[in-house]
Protein backbone atom coordinates (compact mmCIF):
# COMPACT_ATOMS: atom_id res chain seq x y z
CA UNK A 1 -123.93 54.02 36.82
CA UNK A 2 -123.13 54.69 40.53
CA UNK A 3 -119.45 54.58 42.07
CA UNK A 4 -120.33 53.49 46.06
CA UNK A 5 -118.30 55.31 48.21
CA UNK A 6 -117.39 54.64 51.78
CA UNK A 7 -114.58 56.40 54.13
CA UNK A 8 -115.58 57.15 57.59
CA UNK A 9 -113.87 60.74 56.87
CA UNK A 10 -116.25 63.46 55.50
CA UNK A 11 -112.89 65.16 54.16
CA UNK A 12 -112.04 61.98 52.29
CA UNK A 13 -115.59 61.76 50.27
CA UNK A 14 -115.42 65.16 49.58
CA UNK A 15 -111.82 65.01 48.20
CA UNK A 16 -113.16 61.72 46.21
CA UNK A 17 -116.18 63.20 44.99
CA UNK A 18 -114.55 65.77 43.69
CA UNK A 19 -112.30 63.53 41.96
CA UNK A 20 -114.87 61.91 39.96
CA UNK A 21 -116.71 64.80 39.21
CA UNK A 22 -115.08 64.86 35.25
CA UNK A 23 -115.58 60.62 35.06
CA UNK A 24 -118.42 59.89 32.34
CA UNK A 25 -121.58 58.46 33.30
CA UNK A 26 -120.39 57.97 36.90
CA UNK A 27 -122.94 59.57 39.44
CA UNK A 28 -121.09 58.90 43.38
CA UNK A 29 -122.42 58.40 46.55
CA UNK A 30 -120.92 58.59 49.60
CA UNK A 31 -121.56 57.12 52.55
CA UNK A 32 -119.05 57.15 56.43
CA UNK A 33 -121.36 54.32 57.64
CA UNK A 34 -120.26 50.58 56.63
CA UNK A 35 -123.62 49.13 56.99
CA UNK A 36 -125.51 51.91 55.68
CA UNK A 37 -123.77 51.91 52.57
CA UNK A 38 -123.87 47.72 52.30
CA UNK A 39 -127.85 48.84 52.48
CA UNK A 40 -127.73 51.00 49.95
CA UNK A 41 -125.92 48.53 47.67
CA UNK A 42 -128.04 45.67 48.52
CA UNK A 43 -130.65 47.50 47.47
CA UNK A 44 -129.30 49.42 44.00
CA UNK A 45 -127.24 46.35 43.19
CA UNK A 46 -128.37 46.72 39.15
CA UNK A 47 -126.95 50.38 39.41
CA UNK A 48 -123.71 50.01 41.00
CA UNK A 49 -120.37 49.93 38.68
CA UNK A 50 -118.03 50.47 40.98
CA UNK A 51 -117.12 50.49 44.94
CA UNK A 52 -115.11 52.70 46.66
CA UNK A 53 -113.85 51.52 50.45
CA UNK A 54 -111.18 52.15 52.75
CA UNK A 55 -109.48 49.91 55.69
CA UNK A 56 -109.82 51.38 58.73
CA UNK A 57 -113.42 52.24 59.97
CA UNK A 58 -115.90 51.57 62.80
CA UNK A 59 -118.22 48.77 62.89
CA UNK A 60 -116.65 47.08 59.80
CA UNK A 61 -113.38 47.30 58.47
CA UNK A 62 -112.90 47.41 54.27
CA UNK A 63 -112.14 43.69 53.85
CA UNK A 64 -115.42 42.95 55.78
CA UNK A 65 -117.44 45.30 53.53
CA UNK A 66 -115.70 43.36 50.83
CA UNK A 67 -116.82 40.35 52.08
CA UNK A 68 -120.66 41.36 52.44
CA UNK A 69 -120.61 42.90 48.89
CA UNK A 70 -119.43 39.43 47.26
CA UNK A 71 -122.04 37.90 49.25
CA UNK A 72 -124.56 39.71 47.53
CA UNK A 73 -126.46 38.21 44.81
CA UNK A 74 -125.45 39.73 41.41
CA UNK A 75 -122.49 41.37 42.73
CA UNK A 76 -119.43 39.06 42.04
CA UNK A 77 -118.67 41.15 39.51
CA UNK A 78 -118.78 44.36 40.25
CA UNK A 79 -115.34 46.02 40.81
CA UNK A 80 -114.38 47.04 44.56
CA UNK A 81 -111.40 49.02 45.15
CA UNK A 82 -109.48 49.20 48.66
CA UNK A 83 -107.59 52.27 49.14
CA UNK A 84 -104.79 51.71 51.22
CA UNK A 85 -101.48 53.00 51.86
CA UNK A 86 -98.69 51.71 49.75
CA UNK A 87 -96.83 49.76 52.25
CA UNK A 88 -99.82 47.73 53.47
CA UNK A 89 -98.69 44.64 50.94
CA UNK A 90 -100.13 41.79 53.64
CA UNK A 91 -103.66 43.60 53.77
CA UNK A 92 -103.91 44.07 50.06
CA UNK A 93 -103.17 40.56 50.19
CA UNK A 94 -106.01 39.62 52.58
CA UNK A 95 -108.31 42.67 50.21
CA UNK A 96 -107.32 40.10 46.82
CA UNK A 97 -108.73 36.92 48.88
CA UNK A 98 -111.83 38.83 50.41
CA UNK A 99 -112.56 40.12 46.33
CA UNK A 100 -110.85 43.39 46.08
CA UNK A 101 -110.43 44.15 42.21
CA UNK A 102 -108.32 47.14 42.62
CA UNK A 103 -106.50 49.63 44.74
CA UNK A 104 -105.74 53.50 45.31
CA UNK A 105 -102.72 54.51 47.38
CA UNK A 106 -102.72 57.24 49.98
CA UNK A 107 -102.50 59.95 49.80
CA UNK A 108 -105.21 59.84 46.73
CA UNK A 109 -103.90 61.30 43.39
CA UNK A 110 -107.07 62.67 41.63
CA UNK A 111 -105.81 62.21 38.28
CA UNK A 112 -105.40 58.14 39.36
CA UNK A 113 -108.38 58.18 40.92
CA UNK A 114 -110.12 59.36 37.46
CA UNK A 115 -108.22 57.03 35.16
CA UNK A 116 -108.92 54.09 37.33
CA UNK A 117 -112.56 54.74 38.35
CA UNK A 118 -113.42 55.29 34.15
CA UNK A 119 -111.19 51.86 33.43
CA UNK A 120 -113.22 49.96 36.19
CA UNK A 121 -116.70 51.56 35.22
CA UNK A 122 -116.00 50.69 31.50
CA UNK A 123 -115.14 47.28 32.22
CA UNK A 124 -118.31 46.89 34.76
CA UNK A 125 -120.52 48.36 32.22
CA UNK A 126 -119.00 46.29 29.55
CA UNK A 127 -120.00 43.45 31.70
CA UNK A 128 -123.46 44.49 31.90
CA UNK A 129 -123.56 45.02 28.27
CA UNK A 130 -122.33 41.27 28.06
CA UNK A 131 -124.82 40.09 30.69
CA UNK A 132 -127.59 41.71 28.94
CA UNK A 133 -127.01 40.35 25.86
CA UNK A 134 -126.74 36.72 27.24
CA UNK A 135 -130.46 37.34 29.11
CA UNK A 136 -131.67 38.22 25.50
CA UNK A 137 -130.23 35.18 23.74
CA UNK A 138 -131.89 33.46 26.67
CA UNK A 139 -135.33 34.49 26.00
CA UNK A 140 -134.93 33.90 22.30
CA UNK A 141 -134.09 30.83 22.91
CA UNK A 142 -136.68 29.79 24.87
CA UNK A 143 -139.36 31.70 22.50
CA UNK A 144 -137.63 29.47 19.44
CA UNK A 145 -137.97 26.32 21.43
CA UNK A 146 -141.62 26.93 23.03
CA UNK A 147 -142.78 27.61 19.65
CA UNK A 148 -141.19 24.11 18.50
CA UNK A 149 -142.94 22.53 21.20
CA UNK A 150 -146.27 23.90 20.25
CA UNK A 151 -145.46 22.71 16.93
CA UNK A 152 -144.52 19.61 17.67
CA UNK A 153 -147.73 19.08 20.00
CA UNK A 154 -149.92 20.55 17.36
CA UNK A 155 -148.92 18.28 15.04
CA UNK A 156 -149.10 14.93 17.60
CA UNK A 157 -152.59 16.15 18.20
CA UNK A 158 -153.85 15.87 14.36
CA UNK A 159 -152.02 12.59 14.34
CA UNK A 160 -154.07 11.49 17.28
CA UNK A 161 -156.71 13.32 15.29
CA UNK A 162 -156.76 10.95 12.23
CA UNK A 163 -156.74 8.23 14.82
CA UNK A 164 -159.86 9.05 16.42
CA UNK A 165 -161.73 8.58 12.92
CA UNK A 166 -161.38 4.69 13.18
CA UNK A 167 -162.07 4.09 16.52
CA UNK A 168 -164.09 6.84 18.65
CA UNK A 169 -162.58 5.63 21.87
CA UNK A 170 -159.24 6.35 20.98
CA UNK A 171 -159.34 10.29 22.21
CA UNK A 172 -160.87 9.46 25.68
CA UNK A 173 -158.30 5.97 26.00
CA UNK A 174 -155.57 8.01 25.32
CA UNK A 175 -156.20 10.91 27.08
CA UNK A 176 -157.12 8.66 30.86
CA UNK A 177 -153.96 6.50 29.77
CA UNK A 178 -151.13 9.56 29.89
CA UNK A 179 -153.14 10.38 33.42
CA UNK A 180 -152.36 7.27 34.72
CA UNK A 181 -148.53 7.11 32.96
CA UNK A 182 -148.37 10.17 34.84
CA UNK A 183 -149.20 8.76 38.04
CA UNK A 184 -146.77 6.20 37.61
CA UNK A 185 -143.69 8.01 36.42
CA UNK A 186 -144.65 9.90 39.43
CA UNK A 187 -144.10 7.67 41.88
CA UNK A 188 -140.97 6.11 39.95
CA UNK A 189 -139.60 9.29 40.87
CA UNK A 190 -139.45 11.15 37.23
CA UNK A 191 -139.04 14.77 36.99
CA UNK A 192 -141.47 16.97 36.09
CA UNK A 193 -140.21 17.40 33.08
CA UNK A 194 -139.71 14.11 32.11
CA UNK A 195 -143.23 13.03 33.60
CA UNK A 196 -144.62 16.04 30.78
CA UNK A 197 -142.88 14.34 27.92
CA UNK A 198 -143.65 10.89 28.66
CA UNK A 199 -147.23 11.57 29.43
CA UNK A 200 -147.22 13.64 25.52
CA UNK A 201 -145.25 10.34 23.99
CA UNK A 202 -147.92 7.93 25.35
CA UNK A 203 -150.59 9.08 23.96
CA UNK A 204 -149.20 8.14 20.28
CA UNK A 205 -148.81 4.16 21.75
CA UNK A 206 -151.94 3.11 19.49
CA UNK A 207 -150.83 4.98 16.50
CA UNK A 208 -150.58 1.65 14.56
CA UNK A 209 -154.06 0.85 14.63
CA UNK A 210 -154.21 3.03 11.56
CA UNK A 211 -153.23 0.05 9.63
CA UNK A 212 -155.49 -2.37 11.24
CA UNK A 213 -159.00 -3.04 9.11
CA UNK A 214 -162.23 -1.92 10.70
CA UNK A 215 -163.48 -5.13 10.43
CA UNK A 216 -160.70 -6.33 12.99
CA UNK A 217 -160.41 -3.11 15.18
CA UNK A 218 -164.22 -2.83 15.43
CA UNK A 219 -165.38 -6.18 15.53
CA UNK A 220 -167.78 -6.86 18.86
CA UNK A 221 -166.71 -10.62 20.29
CA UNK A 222 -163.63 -12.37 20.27
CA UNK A 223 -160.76 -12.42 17.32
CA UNK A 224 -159.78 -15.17 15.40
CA UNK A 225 -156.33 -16.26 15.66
CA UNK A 226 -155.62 -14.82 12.40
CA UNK A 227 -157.18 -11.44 13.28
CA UNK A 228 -155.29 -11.19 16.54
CA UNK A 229 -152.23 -11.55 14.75
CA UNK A 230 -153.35 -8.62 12.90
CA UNK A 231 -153.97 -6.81 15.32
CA UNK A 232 -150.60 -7.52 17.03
CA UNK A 233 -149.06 -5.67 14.09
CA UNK A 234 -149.74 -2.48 15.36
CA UNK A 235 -147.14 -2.29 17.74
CA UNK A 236 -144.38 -2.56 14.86
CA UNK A 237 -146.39 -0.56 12.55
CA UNK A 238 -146.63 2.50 15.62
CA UNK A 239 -143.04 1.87 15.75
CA UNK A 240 -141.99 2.48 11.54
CA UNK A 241 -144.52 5.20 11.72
CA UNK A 242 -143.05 6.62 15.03
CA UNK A 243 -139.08 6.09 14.52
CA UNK A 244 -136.50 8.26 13.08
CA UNK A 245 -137.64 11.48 13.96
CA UNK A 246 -135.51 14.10 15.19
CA UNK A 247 -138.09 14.58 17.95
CA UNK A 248 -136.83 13.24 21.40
CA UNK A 249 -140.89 13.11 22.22
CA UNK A 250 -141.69 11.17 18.92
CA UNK A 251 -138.11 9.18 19.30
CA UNK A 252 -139.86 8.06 22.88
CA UNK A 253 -143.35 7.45 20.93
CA UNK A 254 -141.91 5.50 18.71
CA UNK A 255 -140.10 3.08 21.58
CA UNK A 256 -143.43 2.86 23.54
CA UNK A 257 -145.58 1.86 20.59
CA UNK A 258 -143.47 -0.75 19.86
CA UNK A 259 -142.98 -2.37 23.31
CA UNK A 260 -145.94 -1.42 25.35
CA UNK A 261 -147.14 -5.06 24.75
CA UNK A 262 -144.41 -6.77 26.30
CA UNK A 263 -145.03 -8.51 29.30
CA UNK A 264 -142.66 -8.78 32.67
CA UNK A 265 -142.63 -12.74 32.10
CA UNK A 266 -141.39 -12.61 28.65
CA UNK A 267 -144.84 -13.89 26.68
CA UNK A 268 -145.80 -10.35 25.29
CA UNK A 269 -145.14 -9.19 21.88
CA UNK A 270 -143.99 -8.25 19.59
CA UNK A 271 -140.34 -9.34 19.93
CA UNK A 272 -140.98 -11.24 23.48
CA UNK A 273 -138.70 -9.26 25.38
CA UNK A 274 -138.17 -9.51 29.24
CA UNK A 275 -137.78 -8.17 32.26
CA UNK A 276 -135.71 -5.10 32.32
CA UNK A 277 -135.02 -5.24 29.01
CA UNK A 278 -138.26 -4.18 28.22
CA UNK A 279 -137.79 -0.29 28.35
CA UNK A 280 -139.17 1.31 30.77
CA UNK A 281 -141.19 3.57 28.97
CA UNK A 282 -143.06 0.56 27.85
CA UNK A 283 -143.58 -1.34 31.20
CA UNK A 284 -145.20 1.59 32.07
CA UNK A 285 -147.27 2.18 29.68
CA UNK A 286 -148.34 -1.55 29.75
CA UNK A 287 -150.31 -0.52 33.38
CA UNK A 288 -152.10 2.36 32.33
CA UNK A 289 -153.06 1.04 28.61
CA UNK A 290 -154.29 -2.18 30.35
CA UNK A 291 -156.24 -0.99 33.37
CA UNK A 292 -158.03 1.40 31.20
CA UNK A 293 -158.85 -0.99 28.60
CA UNK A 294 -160.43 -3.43 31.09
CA UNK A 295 -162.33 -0.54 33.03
CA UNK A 296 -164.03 0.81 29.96
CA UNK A 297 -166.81 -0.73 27.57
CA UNK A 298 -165.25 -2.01 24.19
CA UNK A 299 -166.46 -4.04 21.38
CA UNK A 300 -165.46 -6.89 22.31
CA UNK A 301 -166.26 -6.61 26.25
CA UNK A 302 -168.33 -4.77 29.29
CA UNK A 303 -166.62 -2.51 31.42
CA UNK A 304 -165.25 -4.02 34.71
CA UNK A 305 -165.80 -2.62 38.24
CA UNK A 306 -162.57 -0.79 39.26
CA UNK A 307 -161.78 -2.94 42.16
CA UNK A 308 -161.39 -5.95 40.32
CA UNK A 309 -159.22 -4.39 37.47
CA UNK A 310 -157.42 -3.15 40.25
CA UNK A 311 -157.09 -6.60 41.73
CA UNK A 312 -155.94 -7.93 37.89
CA UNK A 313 -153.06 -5.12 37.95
CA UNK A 314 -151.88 -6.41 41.27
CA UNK A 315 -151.97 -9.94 40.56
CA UNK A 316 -150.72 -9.41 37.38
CA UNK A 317 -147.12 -8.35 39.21
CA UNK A 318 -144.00 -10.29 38.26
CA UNK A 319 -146.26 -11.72 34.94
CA UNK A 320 -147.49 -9.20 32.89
CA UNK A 321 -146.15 -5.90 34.44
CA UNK A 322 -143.34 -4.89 36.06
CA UNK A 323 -143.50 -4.65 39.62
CA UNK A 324 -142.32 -1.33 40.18
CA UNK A 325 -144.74 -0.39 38.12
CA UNK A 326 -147.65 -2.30 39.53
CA UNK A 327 -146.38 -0.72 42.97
CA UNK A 328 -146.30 2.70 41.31
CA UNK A 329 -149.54 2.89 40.24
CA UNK A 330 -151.06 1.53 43.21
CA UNK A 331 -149.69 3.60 45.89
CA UNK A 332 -151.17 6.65 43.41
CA UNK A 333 -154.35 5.22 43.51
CA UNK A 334 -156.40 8.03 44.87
CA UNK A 335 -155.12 10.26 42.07
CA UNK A 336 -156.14 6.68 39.81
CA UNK A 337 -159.39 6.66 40.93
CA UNK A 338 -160.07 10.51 41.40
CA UNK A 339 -158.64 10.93 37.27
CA UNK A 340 -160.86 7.67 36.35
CA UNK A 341 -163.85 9.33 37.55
CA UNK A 342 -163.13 12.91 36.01
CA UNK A 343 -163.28 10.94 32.85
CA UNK A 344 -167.14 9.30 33.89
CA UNK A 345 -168.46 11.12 31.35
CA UNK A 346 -165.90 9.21 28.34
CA UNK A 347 -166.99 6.05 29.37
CA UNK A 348 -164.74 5.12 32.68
């Protein structure tokens, strides 16, 4: 590692050079110009393991150069040592507040200036060592965890899979649905990060429709009462299929399935929540899973134009959807409209 030097006084490098010259895996450089040898550190700051500055020089004094070198990224840890005379107690003060770690008395003892220099460089290197090994942990980590995710992805998309084989729609629905719940959760202000996972829980809100007979789930015209209770089950079946994982994704899944039927008003199903106590997840989820439904062909129904499904969401504020939601989703429309008609080709 390199031990930064700086003294204004060729003499006094020389004399500290020297010094160093038995210390271990310490290669010096000196420097008699303050900003030079800030320069020089700003731009080895991975190599330094030690700095070297005295008091009194021109253009910037130690506790200045002290001051830049803790300013520099990555270097609040690197030891800095102020040598000073011995009776200079208020400026060693003023050296420990700027981020001095250390200091050498005048005259400068070479065998002090070895045992401190190798203590300091161990310690800095130690340091490094430490910092290293925390970087590697880091990437581990993330490795471990990105290959979870894939997992856990992988394994949503055969679920979603296995759902496609009883209703051919269900791909393309839930595919323009999690564009649209992103468009929302957008707009509600969600981070990234959250917008990613809620998008990847949505598409699971049908699940339950696994239990729900062809004859029901495919039929062309209008249920009977007795099949749209049937059908209705599928939000508490998405929900026992859904819950208990140790998945926060397929923990969220599991909540939208079950409540992305609810309506604002309180006459949704299947527990008749309202309001706010609908979770959020849900309420949006209700938006996009209804405007895509009534813009696409089904069974049971022709596709609608998308300004009048548009004009059903925003009537539909206050009574079937929440209206942040509603507001959401409307103020994204472009990105609505633009996403609706990248899908053209699934049916939108």
């Amino acid at each position: 590692m390199l031990a930064l030097i700086l003294d204004d006084s060729e003499m006094n490098n020389l004399l500290m050079l020297q010094a160093l010259k038995p210390v271990a895996n310490c290669e010096p450089v000196a420097f008699t110009c303050p900003r030079a040898a800030l320069d020089f550190l700003r731009a080895h700051v991975d190599r330094i393991g030690v700095v070297v500055t005295d008091y009194d020089m021109p253009g910037l004094t130690g506790l200045e150069v002290i001051a830049a070198a803790r300013a520099v990224p990555g270097f609040a840890h690197v030891p800095i040592v102020m040598v000073t005379s011995l009776d200079q107690r208020s400026l060693r003060h003023d050296a420990l507040r700027a981020g001095a770690t250390d200091f050498l008395g005048k005259p400068c003892d070479p065998v002090e200036i070895q045992a401190r220099i190798t203590n300091l460089m161990r310690i800095s290197a130690a340091h490094r060592q430490e910092q290293d090994r925390t970087a590697w942990l880091a990437r581990e980590v993330a490795a471990a965890v990105s290959v979870i995710e894939a997992r856990e992805h992988e394994i949503i998309a055969l679920l979603m899979r296995a759902a496609e084989h009883r209703d051919t729609d269900t791909g393309d629905h839930i595919a323009r649905v999690a564009g649209y719940v992103g468009v929302i959760a957008r707009n509600l202000g969600f981070e990234p990060a959250a917008i990613q996972t809620l998008k990847l829980a949505s598409t699971m809100h049908d699940v339950g429709k696994i239990g729900v007979p062809d004859s029901i789930l495919l039929k062309r015209g209008p249920l009977s009462a007795d099949e749209r209770a049937e059908m209705e089950k599928h939000a508490e079946r998405g929900r026992r299929i859904l819950e208990g994982s140790s998945s926060d994704v397929v923990r969220l899944a599991a909540e939208i399935a079950e409540s992305h039927h609810e309506r604002w008003d309180g006459t949704g199903y299947p527990k008749g929540l309202k309001g706010e106590t609908i979770p959020l997840s849900g309420r949006i989820v209700a938006v996009a899973d209804v405007f895509d439904a009534l813009v696409t062909e089904r069974p049971y129904k022709t596709a609608w134009p998308l300004n009048r499904a548009r004009a059903f969401v925003a009537d539909q504020a206050g009574l079937h959807f929440d209206p942040r939601c509603v507001e959401a989703f409307l103020s994204g429309w472009d990105e609505v409209e633009a996403h609706c008609f990248e899908s053209t080709a699934s049916g939108c």
